[in-house]
Protein backbone atom coordinates (compact mmCIF):
# COMPACT_ATOMS: atom_id res chain seq x y z
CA UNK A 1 19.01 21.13 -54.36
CA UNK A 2 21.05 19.57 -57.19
CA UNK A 3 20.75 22.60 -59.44
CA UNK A 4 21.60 24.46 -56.13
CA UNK A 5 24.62 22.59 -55.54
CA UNK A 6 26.26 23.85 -58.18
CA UNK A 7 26.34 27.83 -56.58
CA UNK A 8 28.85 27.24 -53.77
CA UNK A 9 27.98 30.34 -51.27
CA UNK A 10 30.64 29.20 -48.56
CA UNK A 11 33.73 26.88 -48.82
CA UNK A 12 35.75 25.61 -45.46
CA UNK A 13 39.01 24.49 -45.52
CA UNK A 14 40.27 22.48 -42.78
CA UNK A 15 39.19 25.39 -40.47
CA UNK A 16 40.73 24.89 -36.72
CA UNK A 17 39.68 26.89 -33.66
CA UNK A 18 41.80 27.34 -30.86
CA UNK A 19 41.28 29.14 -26.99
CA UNK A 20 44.19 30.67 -25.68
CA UNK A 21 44.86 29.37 -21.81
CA UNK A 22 47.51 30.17 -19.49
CA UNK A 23 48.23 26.12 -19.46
CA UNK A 24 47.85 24.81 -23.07
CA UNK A 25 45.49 25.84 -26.34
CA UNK A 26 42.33 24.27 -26.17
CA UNK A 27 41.42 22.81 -30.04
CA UNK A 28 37.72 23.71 -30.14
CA UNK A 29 37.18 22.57 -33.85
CA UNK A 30 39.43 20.24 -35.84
CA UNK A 31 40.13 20.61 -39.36
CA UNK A 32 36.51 21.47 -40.65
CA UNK A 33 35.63 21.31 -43.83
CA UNK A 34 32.14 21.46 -46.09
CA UNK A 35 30.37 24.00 -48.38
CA UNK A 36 27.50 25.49 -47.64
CA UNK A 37 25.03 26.06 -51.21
CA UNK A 38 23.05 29.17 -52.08
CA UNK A 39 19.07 28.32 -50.69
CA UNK A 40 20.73 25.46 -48.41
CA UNK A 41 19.68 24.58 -45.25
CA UNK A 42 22.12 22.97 -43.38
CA UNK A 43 22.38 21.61 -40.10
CA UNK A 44 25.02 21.30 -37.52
CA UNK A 45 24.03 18.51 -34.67
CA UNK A 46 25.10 17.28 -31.79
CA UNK A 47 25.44 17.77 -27.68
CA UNK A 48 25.97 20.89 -26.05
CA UNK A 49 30.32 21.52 -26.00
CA UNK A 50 30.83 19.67 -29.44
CA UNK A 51 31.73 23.02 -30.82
CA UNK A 52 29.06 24.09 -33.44
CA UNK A 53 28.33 27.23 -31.75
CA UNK A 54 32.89 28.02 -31.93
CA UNK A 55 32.44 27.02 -35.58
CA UNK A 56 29.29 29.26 -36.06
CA UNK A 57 30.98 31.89 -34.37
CA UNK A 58 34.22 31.61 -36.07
CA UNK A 59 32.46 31.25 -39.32
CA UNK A 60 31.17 34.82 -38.61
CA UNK A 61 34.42 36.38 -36.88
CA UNK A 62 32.16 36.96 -33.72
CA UNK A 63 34.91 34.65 -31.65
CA UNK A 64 36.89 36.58 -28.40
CA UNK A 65 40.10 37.64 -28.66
CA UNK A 66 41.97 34.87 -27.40
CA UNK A 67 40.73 32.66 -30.12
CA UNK A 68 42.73 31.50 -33.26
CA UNK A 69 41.42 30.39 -36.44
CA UNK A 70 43.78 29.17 -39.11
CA UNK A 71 42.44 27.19 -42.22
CA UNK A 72 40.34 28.71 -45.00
CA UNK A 73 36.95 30.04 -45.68
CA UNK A 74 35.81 31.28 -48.79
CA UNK A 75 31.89 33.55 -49.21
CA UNK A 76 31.46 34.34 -52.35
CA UNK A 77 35.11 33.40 -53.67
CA UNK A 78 36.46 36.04 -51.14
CA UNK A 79 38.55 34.57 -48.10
CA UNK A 80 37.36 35.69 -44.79
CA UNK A 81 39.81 34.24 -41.93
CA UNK A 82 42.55 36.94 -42.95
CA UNK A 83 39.87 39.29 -43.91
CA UNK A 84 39.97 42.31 -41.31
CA UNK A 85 37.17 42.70 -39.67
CA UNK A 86 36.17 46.26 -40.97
CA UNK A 87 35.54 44.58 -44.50
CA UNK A 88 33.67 41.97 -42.86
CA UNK A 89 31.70 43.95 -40.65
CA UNK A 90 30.31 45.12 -44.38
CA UNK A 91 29.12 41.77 -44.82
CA UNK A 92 27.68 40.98 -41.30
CA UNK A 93 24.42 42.57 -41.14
CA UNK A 94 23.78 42.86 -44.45
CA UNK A 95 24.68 39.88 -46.54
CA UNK A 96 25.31 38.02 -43.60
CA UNK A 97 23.37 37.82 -40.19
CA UNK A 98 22.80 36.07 -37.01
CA UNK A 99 19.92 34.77 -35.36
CA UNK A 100 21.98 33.94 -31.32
CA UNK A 101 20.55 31.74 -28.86
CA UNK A 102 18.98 32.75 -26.09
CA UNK A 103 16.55 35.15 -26.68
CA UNK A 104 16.13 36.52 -22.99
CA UNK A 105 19.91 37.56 -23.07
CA UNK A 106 20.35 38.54 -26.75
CA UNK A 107 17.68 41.20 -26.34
CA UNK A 108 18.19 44.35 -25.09
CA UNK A 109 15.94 44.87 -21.83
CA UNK A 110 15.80 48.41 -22.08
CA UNK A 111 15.11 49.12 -25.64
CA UNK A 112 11.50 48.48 -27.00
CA UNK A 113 11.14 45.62 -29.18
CA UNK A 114 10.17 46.73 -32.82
CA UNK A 115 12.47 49.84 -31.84
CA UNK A 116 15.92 46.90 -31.77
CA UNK A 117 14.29 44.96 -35.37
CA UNK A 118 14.32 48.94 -36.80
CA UNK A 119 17.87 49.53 -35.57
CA UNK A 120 18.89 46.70 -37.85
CA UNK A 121 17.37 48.22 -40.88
CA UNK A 122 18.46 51.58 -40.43
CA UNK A 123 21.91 50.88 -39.65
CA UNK A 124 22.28 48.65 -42.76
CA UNK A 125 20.25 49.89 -45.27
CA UNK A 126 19.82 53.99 -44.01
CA UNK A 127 16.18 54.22 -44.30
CA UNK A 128 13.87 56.60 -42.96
CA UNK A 129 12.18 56.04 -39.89
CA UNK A 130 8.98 55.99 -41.23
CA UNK A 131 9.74 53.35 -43.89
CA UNK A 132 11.55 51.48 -41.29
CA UNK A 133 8.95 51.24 -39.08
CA UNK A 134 6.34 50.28 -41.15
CA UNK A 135 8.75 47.89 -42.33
CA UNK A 136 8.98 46.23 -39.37
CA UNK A 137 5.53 45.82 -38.53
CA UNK A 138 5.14 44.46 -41.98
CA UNK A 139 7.41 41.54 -40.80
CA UNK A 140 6.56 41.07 -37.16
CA UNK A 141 3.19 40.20 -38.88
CA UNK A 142 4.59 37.61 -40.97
CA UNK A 143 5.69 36.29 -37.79
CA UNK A 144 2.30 36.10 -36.71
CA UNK A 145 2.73 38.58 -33.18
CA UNK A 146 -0.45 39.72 -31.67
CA UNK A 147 -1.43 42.86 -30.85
CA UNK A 148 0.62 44.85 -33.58
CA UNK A 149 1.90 47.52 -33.44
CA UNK A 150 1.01 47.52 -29.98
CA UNK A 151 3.62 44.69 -28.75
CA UNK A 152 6.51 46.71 -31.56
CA UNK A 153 5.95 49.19 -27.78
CA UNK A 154 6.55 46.69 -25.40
CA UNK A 155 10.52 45.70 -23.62
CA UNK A 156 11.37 41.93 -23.63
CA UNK A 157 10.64 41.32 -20.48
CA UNK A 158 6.60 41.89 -20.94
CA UNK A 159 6.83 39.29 -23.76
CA UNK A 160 6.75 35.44 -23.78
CA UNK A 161 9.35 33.16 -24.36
CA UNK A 162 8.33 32.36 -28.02
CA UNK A 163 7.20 35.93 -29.14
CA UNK A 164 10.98 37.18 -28.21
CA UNK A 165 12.34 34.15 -30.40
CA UNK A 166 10.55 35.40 -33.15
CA UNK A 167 11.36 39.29 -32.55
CA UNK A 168 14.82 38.13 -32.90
CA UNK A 169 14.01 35.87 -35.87
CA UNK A 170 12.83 39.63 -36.72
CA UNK A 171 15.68 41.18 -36.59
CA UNK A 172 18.06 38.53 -38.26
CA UNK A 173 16.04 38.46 -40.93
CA UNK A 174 14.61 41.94 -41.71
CA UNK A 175 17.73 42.99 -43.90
CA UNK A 176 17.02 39.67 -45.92
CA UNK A 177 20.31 38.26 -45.38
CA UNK A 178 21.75 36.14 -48.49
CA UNK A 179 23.38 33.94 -45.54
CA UNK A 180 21.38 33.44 -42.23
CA UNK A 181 23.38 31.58 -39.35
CA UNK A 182 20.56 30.18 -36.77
CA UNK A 183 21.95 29.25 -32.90
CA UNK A 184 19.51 27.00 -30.88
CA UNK A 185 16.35 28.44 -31.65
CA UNK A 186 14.09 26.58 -30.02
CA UNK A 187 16.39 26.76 -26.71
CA UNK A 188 14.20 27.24 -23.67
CA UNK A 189 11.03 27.21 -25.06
CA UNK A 190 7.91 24.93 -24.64
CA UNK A 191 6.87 21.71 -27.00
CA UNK A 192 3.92 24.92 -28.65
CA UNK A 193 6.61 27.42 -29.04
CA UNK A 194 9.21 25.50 -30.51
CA UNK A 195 6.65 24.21 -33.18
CA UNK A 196 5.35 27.42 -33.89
CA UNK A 197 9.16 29.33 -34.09
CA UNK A 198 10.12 26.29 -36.26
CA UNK A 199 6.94 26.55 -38.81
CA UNK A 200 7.42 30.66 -39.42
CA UNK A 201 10.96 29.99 -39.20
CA UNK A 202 11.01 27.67 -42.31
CA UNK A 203 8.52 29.27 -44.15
CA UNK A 204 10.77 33.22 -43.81
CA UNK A 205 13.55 31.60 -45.03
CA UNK A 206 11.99 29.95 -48.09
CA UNK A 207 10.25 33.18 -48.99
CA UNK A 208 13.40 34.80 -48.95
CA UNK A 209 15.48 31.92 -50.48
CA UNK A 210 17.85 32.43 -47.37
CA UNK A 211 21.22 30.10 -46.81
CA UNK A 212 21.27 28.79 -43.54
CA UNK A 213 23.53 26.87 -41.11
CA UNK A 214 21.41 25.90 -38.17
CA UNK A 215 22.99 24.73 -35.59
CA UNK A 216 21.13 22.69 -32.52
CA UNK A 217 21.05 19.32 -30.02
CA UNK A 218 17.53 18.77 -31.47
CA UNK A 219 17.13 15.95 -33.83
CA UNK A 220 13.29 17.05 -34.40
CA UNK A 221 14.40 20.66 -35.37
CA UNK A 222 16.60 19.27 -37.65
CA UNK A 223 14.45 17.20 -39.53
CA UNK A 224 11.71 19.95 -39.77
CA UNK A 225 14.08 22.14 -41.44
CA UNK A 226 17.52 20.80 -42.54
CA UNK A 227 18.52 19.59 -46.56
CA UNK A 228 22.17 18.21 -45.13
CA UNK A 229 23.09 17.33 -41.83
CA UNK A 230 26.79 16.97 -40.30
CA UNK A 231 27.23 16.01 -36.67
CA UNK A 232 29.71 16.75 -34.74
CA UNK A 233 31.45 15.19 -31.62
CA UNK A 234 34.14 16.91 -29.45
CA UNK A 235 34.67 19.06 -32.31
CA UNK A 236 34.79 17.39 -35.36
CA UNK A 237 33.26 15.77 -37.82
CA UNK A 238 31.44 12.28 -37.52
CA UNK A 239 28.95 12.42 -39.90
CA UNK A 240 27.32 14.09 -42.67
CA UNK A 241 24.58 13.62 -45.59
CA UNK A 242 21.50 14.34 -46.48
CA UNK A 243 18.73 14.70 -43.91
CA UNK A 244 16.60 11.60 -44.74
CA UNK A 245 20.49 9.41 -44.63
CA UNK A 246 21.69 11.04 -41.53
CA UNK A 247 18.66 11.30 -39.38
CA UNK A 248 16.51 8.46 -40.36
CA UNK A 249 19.49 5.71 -41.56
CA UNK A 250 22.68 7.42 -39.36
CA UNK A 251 25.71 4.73 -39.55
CA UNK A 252 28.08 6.42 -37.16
CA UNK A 253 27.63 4.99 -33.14
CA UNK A 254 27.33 8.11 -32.15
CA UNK A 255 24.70 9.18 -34.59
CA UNK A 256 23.02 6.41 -33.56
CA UNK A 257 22.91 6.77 -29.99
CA UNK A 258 21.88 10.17 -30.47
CA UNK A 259 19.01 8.51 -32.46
CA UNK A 260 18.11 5.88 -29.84
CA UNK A 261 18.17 9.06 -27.10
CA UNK A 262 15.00 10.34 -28.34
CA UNK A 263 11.71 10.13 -26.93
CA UNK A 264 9.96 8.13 -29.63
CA UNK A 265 12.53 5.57 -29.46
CA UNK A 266 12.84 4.68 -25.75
CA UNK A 267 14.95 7.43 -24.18
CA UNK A 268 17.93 4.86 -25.07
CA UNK A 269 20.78 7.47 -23.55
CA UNK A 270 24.22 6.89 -24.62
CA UNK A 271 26.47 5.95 -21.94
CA UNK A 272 29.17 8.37 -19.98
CA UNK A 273 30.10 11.72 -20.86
CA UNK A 274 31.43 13.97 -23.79
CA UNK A 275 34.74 14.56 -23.45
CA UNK A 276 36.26 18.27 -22.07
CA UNK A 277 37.77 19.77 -24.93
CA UNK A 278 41.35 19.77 -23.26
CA UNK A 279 41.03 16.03 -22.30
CA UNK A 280 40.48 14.43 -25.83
CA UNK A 281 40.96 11.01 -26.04
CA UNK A 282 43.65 9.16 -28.11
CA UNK A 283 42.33 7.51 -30.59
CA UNK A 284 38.51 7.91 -32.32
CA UNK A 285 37.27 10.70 -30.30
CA UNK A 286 34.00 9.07 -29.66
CA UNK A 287 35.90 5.38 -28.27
CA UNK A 288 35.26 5.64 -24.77
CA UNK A 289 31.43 6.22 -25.15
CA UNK A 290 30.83 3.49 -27.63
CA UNK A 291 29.79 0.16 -27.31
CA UNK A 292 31.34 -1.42 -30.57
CA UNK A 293 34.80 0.18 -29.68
CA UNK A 294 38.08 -1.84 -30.37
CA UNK A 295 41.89 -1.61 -29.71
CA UNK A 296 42.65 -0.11 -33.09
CA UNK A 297 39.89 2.60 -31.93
CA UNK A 298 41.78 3.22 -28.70
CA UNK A 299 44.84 3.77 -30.37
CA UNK A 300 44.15 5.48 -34.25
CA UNK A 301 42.03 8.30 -34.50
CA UNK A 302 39.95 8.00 -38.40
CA UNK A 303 39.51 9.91 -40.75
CA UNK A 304 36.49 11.28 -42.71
CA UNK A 305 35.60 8.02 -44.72
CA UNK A 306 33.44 8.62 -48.16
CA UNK A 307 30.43 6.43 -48.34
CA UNK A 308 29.37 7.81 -51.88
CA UNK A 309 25.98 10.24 -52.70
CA UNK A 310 27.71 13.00 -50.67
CA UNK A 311 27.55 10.79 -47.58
CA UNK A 312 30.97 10.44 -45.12
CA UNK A 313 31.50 9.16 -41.46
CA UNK A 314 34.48 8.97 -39.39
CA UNK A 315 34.74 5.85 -38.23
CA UNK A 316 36.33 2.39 -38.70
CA UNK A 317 33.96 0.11 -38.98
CA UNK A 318 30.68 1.75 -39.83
CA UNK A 319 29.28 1.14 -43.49
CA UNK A 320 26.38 2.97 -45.70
């Protein structure tokens, strides 16, 4: 990674996104800003509503039209917020692509499965059909599908839960993508299936020395594939570092709780609720929720401290 680190692939500039409402904007992500490294893996954590999917999205100009974005983010040296999304669309799909969440509603129910991996490839790199096809098959059994190129015939709805993760792994992946953004992928599937989507998962994106941002609630998937981790709470930043710091030796509370939440450790679940994006909280976001608050958290809301070895945590009183 160090070596790595020094060929920047995305900067973010204190990138914002707001909803439109008929009552007031709704801040979905608050001044975010990292860089993502060519080969990196890195992870964005935390509960379902703390905005990683709105930053994902934004990231990729995929948000709905009564969304703002205003900071900075740089691929490549080029600045994509004000880019229009004609240029970008050049980028998306073929530099850039997007494995969603959800793979019963991100597939198309009445198109045949390897025929939605080939659309991919011939809409971005204007192959044949023949080479596409045998393209495809050629990938689907990397991903280790059974009954090839019999199931390439078959609609979503005749496959399992775990073999449509990986057709859409499939088709994120087929134009080998020099940045990969990952949503939830082990959403809805069983303990086997998650493992198994994880393992081909990590070993694709090695092979084709992929960038990703991953983004998920699951501490486990995040430690099976992640170099850096930042977690986020009601849409900011909390915490970030290297995997082994952040997931194994987290300082933040709420890093912590989510920590003392898992299985292995007791089911320990943090107390109350996360916070509705229009009802923030003065004061540290996380306050209300956290069982070292004080009055000074009530009332100042902290900044991004630096802890040193590209480790940081927003929060008063925590310490590396």
């Amino acid at each position: 990674m160090e070596e790595e680190q020094t060929r920047e692939l995305w900067r973010i500039e204190r990138l914002q996104v707001f909803f439109k409402t008929r009552g007031n904007d709704i801040m979905a992500v608050n001044e975010f800003s990292l860089s993502i490294y060519q080969g990196e893996r890195l992870c964005l954590l935390g509960e379902s509503g703390c905005g990683k999917s709105v930053f994902g999205m934004a990231l990729l100009k995929l948000l709905p039209e009564n969304a703002e974005v205003l900071g900075k983010a740089y691929y490549k040296g080029m600045e994509t917020v004000g880019m229009s999304e004609k240029t970008f669309a050049r980028l998306r799909g073929t530099e850039i692509a997007v494995i969603p969440q959800g793979a019963g509603s991100s597939l198309d129910p009445t198109m045949r499965c390897g025929k939605q991996v080939e659309e991919c490839l011939r809409l971005h790199e204007k192959e044949n059909s023949q080479v596409c096809r045998q393209k495809v098959l050629s990938l689907l059994k990397r991903l280790e599908l059974p009954r090839l190129p019999g199931i390439a015939r078959d609609y979503p709805f005749e496959l399992s839960g775990g073999m449509k993760q990986r057709i859409l792994v499939a088709a994120g992946i087929v134009c080998h993508p020099q940045f990969l953004l990952v949503d939830e992928p082990t959403k809805g599937l069983d303990w086997g299936c998650r493992d198994k989507v994880i393992t081909l998962l990590k070993k694709l994106v090695e092979d084709e020395e992929t960038s990703v941002l991953l983004i998920t609630h699951d501490f486990n998937v995040a430690k099976s594939l992640a170099d850096r981790v930042v977690v986020m709470y009601a849409g900011e930043i909390v915490e970030y570092g290297m995997r082994e710091d952040v997931l194994e030796r987290p300082v933040h509370p709420y890093s912590k709780g989510l920590l003392a939440a898992l299985p292995q450790n007791g089911f320990q679940a943090i107390e109350g609720f996360s916070p509705p994006l229009d009802q923030i909280p003065k004061g540290c976001r996380f306050h209300p929720r956290c069982p070292h608050a004080t009055g000074r958290c009530a009332q100042e809301h902290p900044n991004l401290t630096d802890l040193g070895e590209g480790r940081e945590v927003r929060c008063f009183y925590a310490e590396g």
